[in-house]
C-alpha atoms as a PDB file:
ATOM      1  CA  UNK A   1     118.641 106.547 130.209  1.00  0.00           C
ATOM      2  CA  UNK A   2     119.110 110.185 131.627  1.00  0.00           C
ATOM      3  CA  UNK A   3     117.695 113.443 129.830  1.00  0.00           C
ATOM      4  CA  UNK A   4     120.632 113.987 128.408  1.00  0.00           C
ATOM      5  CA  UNK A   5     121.164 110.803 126.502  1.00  0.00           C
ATOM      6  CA  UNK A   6     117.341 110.548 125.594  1.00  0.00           C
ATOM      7  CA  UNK A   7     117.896 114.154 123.798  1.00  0.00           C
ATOM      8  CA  UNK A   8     121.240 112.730 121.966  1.00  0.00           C
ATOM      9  CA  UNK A   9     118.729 109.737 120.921  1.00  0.00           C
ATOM     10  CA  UNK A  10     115.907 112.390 119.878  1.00  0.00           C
ATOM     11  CA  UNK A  11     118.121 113.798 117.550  1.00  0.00           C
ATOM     12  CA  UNK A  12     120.324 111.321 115.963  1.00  0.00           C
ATOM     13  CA  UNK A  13     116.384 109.150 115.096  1.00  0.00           C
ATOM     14  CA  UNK A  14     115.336 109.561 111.962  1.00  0.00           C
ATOM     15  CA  UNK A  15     111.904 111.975 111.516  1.00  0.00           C
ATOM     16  CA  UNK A  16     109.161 110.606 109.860  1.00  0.00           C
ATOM     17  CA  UNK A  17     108.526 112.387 106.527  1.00  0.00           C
ATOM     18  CA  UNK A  18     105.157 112.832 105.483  1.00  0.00           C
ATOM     19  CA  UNK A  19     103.500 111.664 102.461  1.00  0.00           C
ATOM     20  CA  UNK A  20     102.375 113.927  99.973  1.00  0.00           C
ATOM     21  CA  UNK A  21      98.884 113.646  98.223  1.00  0.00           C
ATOM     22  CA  UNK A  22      98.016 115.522  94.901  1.00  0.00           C
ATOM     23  CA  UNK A  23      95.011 117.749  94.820  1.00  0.00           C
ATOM     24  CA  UNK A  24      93.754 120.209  91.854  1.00  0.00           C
ATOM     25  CA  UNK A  25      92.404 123.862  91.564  1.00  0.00           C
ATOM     26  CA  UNK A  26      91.846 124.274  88.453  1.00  0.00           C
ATOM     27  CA  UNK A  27      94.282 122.874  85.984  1.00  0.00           C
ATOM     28  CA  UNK A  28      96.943 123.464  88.602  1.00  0.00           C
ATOM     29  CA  UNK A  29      98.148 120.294  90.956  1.00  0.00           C
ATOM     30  CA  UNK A  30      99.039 121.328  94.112  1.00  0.00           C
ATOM     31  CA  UNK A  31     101.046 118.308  96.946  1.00  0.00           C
ATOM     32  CA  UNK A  32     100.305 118.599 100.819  1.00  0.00           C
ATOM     33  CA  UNK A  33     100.276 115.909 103.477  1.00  0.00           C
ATOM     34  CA  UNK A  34      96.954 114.522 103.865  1.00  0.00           C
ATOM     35  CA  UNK A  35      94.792 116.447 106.949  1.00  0.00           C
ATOM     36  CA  UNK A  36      92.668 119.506 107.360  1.00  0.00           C
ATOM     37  CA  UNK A  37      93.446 122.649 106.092  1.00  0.00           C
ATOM     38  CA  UNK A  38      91.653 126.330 106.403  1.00  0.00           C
ATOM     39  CA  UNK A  39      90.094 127.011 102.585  1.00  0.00           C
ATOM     40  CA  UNK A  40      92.124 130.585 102.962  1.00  0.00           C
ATOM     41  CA  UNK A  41      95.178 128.632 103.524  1.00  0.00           C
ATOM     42  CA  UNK A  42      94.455 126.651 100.193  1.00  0.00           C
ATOM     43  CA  UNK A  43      93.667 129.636  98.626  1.00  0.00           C
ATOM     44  CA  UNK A  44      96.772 131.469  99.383  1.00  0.00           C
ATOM     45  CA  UNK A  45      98.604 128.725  97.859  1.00  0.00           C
ATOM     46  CA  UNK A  46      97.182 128.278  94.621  1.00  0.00           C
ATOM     47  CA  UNK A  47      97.181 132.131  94.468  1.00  0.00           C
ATOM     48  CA  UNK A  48      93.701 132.643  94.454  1.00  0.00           C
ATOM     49  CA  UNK A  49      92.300 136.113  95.210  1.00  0.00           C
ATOM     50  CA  UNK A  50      90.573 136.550  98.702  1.00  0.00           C
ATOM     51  CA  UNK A  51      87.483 138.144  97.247  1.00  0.00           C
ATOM     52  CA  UNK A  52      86.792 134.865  94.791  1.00  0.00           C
ATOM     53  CA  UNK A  53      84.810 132.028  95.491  1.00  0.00           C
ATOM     54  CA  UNK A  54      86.133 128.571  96.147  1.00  0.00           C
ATOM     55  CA  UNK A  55      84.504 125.362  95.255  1.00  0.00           C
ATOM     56  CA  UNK A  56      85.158 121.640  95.807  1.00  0.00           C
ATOM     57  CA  UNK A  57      83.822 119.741  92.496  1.00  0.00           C
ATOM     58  CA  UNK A  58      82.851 116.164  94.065  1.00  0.00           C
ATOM     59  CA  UNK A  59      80.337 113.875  91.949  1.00  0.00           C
ATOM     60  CA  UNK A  60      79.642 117.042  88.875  1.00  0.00           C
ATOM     61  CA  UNK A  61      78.172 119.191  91.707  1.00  0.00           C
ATOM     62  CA  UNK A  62      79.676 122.284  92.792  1.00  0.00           C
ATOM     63  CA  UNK A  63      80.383 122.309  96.775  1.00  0.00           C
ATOM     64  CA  UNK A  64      81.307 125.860  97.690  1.00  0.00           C
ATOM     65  CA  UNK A  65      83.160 126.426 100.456  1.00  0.00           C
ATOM     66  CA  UNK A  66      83.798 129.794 102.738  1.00  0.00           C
ATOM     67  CA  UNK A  67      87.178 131.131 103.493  1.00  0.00           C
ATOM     68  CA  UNK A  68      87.035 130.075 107.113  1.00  0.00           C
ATOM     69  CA  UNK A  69      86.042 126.901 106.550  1.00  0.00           C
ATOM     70  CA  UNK A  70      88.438 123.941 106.663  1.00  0.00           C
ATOM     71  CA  UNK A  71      88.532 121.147 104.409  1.00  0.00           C
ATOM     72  CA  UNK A  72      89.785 117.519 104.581  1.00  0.00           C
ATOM     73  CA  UNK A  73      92.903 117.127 101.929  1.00  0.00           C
ATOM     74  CA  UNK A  74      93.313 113.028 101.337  1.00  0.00           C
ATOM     75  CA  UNK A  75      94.512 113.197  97.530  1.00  0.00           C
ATOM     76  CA  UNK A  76      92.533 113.702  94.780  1.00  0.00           C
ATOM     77  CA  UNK A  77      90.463 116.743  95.659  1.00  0.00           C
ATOM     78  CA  UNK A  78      89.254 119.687  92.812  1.00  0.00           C
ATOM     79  CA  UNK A  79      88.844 122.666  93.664  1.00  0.00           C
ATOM     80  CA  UNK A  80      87.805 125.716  91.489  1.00  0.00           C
ATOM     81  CA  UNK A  81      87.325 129.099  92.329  1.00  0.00           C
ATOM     82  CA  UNK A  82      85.717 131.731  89.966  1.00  0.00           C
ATOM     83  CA  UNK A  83      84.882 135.538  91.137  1.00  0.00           C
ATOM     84  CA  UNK A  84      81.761 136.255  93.333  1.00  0.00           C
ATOM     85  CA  UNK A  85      78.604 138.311  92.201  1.00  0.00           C
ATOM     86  CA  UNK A  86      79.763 141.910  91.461  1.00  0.00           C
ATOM     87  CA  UNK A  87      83.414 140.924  91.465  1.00  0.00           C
ATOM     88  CA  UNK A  88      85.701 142.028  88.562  1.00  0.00           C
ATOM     89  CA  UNK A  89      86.840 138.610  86.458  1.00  0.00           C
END
């Protein structure tokens, strides 16, 4: 097969699409595919201020998590976020 005719093959295949898993912040379900994701990233898309904390809720305990950090998304994840000391609600 030359480069030309592997291309042609490239794009006629079919991609694979992704599976999306549900996670919450909040009462608000959000869909992604599953992998790790920057906590400013998840942020931004549940429209959660920058200056706000953000939490994972796993077992009843509170998990918080900094802006920079990244976070594993598999499905079923809850998040909450709530406003930092000295922060305006």
């Amino acid at each position: 097969m030359n480069q030309l005719e592997k291309k042609v093959c490239e794009i006629k295949s079919p991609r694979k699409i992704e599976e999306l898993v549900e996670f919450s912040v909040g009462e608000k379900k959000f869909y992604l595919p599953q992998g790790f994701y920057l906590v400013r990233d998840l942020k931004h898309l549940a429209g959660v201020p920058e200056c706000h904390l953000f939490a994972e809720i796993r077992d009843g305990k509170v998990d918080e998590k900094p802006s920079d950090d990244a976070t594993h998304i598999c499905g079923g994840e809850k998040f909450c976020s709530y406003p930092g000391k000295g922060d305006a609600s």
